[in-house]
N, C-alpha and C. Protein backbone atom coordinates (compact mmCIF):
# COMPACT_ATOMS: atom_id res chain seq x y z
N UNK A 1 151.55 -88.56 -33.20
CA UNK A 1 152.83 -89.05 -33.65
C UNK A 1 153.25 -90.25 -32.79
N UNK A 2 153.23 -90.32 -31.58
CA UNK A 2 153.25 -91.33 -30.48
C UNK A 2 152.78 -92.37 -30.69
N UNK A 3 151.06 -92.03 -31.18
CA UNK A 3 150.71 -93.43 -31.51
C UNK A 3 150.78 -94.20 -32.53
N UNK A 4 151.29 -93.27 -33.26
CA UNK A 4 151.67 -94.34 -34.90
C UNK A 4 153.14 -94.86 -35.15
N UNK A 5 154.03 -94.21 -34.23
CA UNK A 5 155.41 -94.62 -34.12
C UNK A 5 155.42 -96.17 -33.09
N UNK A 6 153.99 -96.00 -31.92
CA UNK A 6 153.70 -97.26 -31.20
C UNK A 6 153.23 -98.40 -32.17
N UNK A 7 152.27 -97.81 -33.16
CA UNK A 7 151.56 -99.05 -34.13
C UNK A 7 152.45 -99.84 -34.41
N UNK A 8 153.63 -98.49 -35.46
CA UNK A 8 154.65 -98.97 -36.10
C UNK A 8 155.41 -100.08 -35.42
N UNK A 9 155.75 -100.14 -34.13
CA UNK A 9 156.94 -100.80 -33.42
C UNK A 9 155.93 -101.82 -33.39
N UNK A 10 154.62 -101.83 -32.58
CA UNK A 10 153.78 -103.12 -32.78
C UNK A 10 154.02 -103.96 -34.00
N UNK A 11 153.52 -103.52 -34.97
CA UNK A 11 153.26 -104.02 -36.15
C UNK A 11 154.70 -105.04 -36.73
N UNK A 12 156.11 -104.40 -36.19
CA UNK A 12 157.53 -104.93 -36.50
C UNK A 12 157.84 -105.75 -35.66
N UNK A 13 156.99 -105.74 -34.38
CA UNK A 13 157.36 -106.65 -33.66
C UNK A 13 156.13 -108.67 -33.87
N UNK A 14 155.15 -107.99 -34.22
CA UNK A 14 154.10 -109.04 -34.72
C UNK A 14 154.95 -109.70 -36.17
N UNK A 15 155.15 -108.65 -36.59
CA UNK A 15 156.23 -109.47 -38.22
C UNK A 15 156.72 -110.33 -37.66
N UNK A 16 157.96 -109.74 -37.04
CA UNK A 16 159.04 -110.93 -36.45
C UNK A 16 158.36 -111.58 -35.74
N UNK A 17 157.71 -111.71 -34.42
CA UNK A 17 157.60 -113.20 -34.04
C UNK A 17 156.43 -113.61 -34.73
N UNK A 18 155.92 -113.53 -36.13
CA UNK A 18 155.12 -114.10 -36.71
C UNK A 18 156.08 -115.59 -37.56
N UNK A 19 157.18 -115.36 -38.11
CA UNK A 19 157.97 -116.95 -38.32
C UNK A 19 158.37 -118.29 -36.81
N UNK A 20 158.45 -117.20 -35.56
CA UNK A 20 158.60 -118.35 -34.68
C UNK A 20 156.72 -118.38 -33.84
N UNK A 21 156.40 -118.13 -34.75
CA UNK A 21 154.74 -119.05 -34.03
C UNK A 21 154.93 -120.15 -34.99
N UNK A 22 155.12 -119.58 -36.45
CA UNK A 22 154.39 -120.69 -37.36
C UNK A 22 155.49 -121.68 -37.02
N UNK A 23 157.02 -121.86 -36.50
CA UNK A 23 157.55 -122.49 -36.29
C UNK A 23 157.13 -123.52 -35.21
N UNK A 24 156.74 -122.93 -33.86
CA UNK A 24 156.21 -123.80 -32.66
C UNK A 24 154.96 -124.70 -33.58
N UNK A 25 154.24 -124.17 -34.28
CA UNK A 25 152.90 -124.71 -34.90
C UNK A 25 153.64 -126.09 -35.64
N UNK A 26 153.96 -125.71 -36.51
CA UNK A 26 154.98 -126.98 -37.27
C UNK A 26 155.90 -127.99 -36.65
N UNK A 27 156.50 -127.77 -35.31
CA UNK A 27 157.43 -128.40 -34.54
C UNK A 27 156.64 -129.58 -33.98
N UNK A 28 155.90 -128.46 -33.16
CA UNK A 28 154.36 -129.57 -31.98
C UNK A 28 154.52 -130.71 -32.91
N UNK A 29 154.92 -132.39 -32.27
CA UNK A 29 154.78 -133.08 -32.53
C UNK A 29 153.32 -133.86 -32.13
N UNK A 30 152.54 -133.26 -31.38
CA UNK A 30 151.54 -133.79 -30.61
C UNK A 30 150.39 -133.42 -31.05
N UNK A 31 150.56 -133.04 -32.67
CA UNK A 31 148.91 -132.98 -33.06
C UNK A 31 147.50 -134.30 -32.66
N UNK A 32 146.35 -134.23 -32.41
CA UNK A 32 145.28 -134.88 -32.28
C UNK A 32 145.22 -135.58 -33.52
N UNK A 33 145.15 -136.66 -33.35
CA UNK A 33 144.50 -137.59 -34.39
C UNK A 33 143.62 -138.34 -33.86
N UNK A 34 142.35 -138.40 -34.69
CA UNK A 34 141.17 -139.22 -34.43
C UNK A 34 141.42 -140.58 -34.82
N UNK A 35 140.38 -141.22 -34.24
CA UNK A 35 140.71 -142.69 -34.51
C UNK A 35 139.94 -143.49 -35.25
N UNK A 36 138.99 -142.39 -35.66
CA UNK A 36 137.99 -143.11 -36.34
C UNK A 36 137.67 -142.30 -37.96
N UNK A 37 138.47 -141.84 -38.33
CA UNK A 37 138.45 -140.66 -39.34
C UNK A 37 139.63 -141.43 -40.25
N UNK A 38 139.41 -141.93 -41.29
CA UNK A 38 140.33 -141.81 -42.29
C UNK A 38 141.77 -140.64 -42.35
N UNK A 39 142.66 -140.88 -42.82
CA UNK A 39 143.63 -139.89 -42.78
C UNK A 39 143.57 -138.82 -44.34
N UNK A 40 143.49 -138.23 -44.78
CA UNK A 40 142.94 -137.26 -45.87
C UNK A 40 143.68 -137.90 -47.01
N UNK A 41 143.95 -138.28 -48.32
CA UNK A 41 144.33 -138.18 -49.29
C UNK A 41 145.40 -136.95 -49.69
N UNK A 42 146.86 -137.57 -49.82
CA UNK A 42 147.62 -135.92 -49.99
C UNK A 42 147.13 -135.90 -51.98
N UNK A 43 147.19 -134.24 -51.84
CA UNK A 43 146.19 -133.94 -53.50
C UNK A 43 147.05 -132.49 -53.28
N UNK A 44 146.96 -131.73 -54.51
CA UNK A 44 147.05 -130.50 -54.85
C UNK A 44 146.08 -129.72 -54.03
N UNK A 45 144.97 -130.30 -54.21
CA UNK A 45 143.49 -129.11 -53.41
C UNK A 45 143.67 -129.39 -51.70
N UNK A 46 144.42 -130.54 -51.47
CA UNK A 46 144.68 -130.95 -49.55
C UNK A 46 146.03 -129.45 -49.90
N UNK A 47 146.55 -129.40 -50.34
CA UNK A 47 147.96 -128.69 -49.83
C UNK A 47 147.45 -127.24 -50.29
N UNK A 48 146.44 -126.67 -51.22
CA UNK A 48 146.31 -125.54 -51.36
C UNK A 48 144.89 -125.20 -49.73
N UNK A 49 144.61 -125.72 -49.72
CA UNK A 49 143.35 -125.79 -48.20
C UNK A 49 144.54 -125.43 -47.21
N UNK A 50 145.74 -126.18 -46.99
CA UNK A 50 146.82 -126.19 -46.09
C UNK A 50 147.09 -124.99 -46.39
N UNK A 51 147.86 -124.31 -47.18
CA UNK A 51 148.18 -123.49 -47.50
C UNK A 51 147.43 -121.81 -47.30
N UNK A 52 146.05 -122.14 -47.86
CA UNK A 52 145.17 -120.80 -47.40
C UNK A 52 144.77 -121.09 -45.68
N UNK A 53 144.61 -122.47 -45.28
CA UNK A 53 144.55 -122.14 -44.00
C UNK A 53 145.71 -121.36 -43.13
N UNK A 54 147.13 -121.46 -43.13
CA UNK A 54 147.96 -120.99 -42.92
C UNK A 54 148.22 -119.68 -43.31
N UNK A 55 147.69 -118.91 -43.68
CA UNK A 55 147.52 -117.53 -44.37
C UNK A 55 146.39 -116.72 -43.57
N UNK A 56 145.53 -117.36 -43.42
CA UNK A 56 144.52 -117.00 -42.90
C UNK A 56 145.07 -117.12 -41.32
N UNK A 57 145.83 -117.58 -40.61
CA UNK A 57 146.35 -118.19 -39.29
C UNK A 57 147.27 -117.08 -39.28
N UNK A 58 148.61 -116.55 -40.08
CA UNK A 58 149.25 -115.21 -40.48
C UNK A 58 148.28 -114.11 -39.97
N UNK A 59 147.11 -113.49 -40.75
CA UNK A 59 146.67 -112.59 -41.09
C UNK A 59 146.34 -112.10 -39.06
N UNK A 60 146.05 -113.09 -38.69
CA UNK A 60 145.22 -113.07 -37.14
C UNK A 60 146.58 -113.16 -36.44
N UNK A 61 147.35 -113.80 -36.93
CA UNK A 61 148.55 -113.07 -35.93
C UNK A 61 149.27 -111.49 -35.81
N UNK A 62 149.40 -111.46 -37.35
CA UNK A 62 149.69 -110.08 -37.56
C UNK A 62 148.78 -109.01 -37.10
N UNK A 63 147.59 -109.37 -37.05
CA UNK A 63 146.62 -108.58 -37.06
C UNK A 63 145.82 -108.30 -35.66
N UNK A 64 146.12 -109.08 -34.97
CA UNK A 64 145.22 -109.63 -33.39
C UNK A 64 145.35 -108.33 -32.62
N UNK A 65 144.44 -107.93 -32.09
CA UNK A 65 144.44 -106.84 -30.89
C UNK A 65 145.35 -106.76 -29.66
N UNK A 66 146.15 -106.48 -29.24
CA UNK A 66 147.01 -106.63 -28.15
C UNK A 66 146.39 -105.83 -27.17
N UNK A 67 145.91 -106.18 -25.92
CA UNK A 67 145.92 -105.83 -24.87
C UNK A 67 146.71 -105.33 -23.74
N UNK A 68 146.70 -104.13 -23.02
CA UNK A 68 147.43 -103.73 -21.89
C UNK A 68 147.73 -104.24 -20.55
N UNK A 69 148.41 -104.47 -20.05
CA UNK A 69 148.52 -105.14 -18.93
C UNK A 69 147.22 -105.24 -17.89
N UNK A 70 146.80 -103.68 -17.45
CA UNK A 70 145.82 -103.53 -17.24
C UNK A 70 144.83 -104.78 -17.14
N UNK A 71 144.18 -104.22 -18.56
CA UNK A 71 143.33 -105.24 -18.99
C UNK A 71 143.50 -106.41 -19.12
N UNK A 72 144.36 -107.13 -19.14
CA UNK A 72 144.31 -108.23 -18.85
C UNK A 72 144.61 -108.65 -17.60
N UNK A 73 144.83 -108.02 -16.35
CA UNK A 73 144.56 -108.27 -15.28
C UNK A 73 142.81 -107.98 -15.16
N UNK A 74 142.33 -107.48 -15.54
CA UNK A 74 141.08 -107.19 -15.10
C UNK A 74 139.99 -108.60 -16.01
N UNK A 75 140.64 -108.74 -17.47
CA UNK A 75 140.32 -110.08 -18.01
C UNK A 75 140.45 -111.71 -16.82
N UNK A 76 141.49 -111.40 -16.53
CA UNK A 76 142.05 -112.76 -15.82
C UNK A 76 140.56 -112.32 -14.55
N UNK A 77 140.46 -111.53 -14.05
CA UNK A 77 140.14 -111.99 -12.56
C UNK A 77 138.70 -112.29 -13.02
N UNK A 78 138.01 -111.16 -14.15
CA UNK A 78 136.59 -111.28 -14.55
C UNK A 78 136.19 -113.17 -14.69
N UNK A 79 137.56 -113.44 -15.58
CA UNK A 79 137.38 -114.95 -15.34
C UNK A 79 137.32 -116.00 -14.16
N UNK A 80 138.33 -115.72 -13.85
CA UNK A 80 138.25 -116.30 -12.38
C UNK A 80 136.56 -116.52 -11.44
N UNK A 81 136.21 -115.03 -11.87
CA UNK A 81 134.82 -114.96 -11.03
C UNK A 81 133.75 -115.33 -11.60
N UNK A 82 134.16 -115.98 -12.98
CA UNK A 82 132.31 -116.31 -13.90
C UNK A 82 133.26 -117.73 -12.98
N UNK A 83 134.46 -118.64 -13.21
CA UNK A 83 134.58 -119.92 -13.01
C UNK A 83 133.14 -120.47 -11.85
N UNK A 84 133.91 -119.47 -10.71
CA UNK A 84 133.64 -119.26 -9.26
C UNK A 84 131.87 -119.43 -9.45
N UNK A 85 131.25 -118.60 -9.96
CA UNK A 85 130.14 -118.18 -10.45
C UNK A 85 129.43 -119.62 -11.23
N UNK A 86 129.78 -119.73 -11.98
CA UNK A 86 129.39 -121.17 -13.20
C UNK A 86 129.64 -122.15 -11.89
N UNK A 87 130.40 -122.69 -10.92
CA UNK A 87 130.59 -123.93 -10.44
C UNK A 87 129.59 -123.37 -9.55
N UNK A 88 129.40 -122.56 -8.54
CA UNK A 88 128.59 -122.33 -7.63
C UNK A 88 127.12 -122.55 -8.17
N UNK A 89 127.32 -122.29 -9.17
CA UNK A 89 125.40 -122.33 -9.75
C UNK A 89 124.96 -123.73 -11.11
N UNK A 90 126.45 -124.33 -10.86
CA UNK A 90 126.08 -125.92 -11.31
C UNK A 90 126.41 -125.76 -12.60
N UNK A 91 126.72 -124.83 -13.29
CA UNK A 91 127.21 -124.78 -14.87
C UNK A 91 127.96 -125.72 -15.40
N UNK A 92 129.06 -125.81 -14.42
CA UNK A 92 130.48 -126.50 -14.69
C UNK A 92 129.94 -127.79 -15.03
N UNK A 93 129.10 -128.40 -14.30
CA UNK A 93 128.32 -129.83 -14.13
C UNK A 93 127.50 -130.40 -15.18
N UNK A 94 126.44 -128.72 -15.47
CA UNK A 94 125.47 -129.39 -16.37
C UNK A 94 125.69 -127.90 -16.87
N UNK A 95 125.93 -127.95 -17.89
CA UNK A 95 125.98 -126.25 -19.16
C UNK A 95 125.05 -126.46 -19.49
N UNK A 96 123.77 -127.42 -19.23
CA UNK A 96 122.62 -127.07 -20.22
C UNK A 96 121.90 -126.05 -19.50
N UNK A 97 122.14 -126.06 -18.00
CA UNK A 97 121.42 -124.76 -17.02
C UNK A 97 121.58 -123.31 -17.33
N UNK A 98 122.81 -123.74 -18.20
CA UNK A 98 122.83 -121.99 -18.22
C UNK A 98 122.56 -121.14 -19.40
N UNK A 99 121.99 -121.43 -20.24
CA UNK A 99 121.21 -121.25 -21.17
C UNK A 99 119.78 -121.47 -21.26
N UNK A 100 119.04 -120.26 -20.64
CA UNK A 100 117.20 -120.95 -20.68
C UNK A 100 116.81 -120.83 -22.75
N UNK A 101 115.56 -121.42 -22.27
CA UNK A 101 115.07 -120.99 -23.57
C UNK A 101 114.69 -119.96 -24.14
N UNK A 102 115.34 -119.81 -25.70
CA UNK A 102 115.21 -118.26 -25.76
C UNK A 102 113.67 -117.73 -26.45
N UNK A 103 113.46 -116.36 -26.13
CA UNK A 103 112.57 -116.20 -26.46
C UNK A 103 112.13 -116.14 -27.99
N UNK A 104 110.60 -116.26 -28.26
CA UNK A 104 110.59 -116.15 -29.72
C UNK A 104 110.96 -115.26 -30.64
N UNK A 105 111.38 -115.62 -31.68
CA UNK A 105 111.88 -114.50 -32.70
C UNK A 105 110.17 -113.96 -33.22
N UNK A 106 109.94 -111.83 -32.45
CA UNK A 106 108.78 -111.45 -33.03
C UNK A 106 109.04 -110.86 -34.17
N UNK A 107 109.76 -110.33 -34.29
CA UNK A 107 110.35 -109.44 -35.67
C UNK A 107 111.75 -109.63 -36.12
N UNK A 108 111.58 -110.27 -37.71
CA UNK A 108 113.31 -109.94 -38.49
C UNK A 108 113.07 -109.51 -39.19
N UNK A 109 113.92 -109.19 -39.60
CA UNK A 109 114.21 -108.42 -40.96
C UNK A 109 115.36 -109.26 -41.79
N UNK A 110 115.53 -109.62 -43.34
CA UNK A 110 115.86 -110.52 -44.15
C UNK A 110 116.12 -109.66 -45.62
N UNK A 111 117.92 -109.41 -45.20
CA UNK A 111 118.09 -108.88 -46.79
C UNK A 111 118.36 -109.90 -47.65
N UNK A 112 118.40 -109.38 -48.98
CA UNK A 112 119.27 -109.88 -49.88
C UNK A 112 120.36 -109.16 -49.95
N UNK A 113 122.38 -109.45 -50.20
CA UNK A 113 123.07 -108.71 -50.24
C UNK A 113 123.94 -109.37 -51.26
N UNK A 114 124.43 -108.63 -51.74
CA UNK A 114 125.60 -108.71 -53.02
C UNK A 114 126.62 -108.05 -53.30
N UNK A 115 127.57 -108.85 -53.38
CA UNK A 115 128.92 -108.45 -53.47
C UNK A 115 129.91 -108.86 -54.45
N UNK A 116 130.49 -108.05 -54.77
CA UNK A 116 131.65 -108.64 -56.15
C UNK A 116 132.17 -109.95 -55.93
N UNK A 117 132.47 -110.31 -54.88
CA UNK A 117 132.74 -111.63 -54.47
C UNK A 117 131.54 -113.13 -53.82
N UNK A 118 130.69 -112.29 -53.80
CA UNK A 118 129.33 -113.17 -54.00
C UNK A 118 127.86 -112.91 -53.07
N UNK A 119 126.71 -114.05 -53.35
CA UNK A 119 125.79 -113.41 -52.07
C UNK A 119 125.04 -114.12 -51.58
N UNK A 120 124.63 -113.38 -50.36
CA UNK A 120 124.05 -114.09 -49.50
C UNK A 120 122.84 -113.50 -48.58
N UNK A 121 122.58 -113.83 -47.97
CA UNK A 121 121.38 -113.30 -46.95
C UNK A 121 121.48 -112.86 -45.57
N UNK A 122 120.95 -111.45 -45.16
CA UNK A 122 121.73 -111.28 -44.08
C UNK A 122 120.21 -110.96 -42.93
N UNK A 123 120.23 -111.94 -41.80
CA UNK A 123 119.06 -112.00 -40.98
C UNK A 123 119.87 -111.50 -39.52
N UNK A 124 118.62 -110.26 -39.64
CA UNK A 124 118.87 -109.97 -37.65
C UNK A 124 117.50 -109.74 -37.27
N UNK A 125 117.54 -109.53 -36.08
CA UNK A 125 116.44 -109.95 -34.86
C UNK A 125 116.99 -109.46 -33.92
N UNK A 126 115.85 -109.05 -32.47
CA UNK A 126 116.29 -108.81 -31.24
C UNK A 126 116.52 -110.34 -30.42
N UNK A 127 117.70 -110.70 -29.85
CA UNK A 127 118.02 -111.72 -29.72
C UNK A 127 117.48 -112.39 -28.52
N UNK A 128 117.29 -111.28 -27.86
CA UNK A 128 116.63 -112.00 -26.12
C UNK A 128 117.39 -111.94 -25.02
N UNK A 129 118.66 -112.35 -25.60
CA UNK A 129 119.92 -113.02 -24.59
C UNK A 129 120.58 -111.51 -23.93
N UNK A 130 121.08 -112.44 -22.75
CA UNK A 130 121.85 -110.83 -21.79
C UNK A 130 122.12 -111.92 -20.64
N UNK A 131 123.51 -111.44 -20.14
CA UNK A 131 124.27 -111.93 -19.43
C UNK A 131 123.52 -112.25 -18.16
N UNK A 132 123.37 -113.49 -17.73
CA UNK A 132 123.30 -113.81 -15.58
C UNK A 132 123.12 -112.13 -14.72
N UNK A 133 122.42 -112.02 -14.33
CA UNK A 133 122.74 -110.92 -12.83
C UNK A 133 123.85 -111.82 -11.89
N UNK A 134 124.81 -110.97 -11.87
CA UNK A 134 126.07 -111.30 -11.13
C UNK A 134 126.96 -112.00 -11.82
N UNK A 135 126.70 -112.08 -13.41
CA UNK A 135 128.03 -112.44 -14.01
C UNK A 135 128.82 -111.12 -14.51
N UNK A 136 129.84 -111.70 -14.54
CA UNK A 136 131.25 -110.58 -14.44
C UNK A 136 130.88 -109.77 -15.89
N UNK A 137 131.51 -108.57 -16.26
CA UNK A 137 131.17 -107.97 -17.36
C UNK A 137 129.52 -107.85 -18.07
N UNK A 138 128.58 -108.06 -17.09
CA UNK A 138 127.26 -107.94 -17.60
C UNK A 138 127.09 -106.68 -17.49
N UNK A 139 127.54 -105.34 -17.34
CA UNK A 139 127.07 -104.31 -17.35
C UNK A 139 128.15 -103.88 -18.32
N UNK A 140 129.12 -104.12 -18.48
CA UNK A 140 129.57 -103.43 -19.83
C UNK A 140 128.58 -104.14 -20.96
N UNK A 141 128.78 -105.42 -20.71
CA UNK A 141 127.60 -105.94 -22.12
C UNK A 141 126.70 -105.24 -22.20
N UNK A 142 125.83 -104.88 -21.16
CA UNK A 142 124.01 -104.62 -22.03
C UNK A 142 124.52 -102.85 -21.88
N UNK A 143 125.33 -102.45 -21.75
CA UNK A 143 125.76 -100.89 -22.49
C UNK A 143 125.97 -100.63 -23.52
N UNK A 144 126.12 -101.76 -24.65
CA UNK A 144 126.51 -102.27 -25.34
C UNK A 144 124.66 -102.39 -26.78
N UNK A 145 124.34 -101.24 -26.93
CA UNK A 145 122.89 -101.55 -27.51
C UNK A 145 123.08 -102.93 -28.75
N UNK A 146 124.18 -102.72 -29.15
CA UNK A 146 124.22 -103.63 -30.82
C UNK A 146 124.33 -105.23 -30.21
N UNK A 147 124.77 -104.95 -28.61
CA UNK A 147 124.79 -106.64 -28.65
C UNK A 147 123.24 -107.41 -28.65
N UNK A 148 122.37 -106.37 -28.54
CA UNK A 148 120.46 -107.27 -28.31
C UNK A 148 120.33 -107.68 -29.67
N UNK A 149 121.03 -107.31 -30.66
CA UNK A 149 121.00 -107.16 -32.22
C UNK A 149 121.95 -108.86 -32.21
N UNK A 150 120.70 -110.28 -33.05
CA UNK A 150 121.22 -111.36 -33.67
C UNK A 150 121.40 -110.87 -35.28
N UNK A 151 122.62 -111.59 -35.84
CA UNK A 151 123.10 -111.56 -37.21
C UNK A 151 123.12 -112.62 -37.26
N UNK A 152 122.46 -113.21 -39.05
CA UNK A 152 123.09 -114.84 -39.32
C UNK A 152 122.86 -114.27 -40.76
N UNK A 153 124.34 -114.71 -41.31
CA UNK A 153 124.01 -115.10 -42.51
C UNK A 153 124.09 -116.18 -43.44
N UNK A 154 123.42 -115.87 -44.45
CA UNK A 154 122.62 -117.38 -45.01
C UNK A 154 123.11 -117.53 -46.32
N UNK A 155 123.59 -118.87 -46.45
CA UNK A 155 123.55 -118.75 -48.03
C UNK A 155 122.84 -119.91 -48.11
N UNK A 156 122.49 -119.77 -49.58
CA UNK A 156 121.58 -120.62 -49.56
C UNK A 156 121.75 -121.21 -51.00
N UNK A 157 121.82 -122.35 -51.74
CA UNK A 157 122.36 -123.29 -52.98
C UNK A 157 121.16 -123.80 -53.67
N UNK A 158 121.35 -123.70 -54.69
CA UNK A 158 120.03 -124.17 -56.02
C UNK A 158 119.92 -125.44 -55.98
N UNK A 159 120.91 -126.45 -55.50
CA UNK A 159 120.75 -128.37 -55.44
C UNK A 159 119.30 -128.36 -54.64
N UNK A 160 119.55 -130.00 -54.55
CA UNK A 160 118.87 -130.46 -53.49
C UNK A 160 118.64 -130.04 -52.53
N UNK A 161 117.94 -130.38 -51.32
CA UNK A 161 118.19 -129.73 -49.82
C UNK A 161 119.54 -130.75 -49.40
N UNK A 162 120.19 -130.25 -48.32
CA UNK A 162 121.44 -130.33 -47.89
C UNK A 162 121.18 -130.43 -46.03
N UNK A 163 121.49 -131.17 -45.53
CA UNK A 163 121.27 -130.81 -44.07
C UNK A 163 122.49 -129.35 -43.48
N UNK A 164 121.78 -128.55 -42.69
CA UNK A 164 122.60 -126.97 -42.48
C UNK A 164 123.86 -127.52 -41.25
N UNK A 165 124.62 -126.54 -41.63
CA UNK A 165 125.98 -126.44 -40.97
C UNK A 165 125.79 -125.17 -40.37
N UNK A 166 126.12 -124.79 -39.14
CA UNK A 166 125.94 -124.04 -38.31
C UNK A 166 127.01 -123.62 -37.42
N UNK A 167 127.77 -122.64 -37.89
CA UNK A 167 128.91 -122.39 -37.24
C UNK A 167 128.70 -121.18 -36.36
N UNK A 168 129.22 -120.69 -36.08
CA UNK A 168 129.14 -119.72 -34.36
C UNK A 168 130.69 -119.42 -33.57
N UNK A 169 131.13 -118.66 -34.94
CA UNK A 169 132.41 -118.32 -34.57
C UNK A 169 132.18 -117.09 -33.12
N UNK A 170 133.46 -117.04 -32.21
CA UNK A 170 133.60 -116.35 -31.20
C UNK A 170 134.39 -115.03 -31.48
N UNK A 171 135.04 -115.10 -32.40
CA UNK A 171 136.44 -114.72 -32.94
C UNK A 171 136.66 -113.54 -33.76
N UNK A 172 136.75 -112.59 -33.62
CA UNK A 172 136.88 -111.51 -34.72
C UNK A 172 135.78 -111.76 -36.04
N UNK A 173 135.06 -111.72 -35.62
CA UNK A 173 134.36 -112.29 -36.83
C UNK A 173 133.21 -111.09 -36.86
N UNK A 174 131.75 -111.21 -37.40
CA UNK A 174 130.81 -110.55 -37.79
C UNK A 174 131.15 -109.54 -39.37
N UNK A 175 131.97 -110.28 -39.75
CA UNK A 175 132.34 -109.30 -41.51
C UNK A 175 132.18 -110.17 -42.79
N UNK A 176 131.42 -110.93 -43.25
CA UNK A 176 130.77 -111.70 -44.15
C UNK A 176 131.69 -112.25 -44.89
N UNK A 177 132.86 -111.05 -45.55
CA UNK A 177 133.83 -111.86 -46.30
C UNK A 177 134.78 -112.77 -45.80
N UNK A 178 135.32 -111.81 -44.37
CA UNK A 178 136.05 -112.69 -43.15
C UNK A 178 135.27 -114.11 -43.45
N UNK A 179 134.04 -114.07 -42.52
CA UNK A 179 133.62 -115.07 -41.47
C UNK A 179 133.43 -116.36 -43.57
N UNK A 180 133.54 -115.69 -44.64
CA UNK A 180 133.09 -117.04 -45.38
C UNK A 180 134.04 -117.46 -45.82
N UNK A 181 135.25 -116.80 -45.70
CA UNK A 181 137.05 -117.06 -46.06
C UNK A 181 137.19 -118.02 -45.26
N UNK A 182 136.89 -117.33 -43.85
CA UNK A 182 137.29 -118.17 -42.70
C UNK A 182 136.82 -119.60 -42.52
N UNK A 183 135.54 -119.70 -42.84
CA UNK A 183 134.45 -120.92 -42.55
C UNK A 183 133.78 -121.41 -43.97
């Protein structure tokens, strides 16, 4: 009962300050503009893109995981110590060090999948990758069996060939309908 009377108050409290985010968002006079990019054409399909992007920006507010104090003291310092960690071992300098080459892909596996809303191809593999010895949170990671597990999925179009777009969201993501709404 406790914890659904807590959801509840969560959930009323994400409502309400869900109009003063989108407000700060809209206010910020200091959006980025490129300088070398044309400025978009205003159209019906520019303001409906605007529009589902902003919905989709809702859904992750309303919806976002809230963390305990706790934990986010224990977040903050874990950070602090990869910084500490990454500058001491030259990351900060050159990020190409900290990524070796990964090993070869020996075995995938390659569905086909389908869905009322459409389909696509779903490829995993053992990935290789696992955190530095002595980076922060590397032992909760490899406790973690599903993280050795790579996912990509593929779609793939009857045209021409197309050069690939390759996105690599960080973000609540790994749910196909999400990540193709989203991207």
């Amino acid at each position: 009962m406790r914890k659904r009377l807590g959801q509840g108050l969560e959930l009323a409290l994400r409502s309400g300050a869900a109009p003063l985010v989108f407000g700060l968002r809209w206010l910020d006079g200091r959006r980025a503009e490129a300088t070398d990019v044309p400025p978009p054409g205003r159209s019906a399909r520019l303001w409906a893109k605007v529009a589902l992007d902003e919905i989709f920006f809702a859904t992750e507010v309303v919806s976002a995981v809230l963390i305990s104090l706790e934990e986010h003291g224990r977040l903050v310092r874990e950070l602090d110590a990869a910084l500490e960690l990454y500058e001491e071992r030259g990351w900060l300098e050159d990020p190409t060090g900290f990524h070796g080459d990964p090993p070869p892909v020996v075995e995938a596996t390659l569905q086909d999948v389908r869905a009322s809303w459409g389909t696509w191809r779903h490829l995993r593999f053992e990935s290789g990758y696992e955190p530095h010895p002595g980076e922060p949170g590397r032992e909760r990671w490899l406790d973690q069996p599903e993280n050795r597990t790579a996912h990509a999925w593929l779609l793939e179009h009857s045209g021409p060939e197309r050069p690939w777009l390759v996105c690599v969201p960080g973000y609540r993501m790994g749910h196909p309908a999400v990540d193709f709404t989203g991207f």
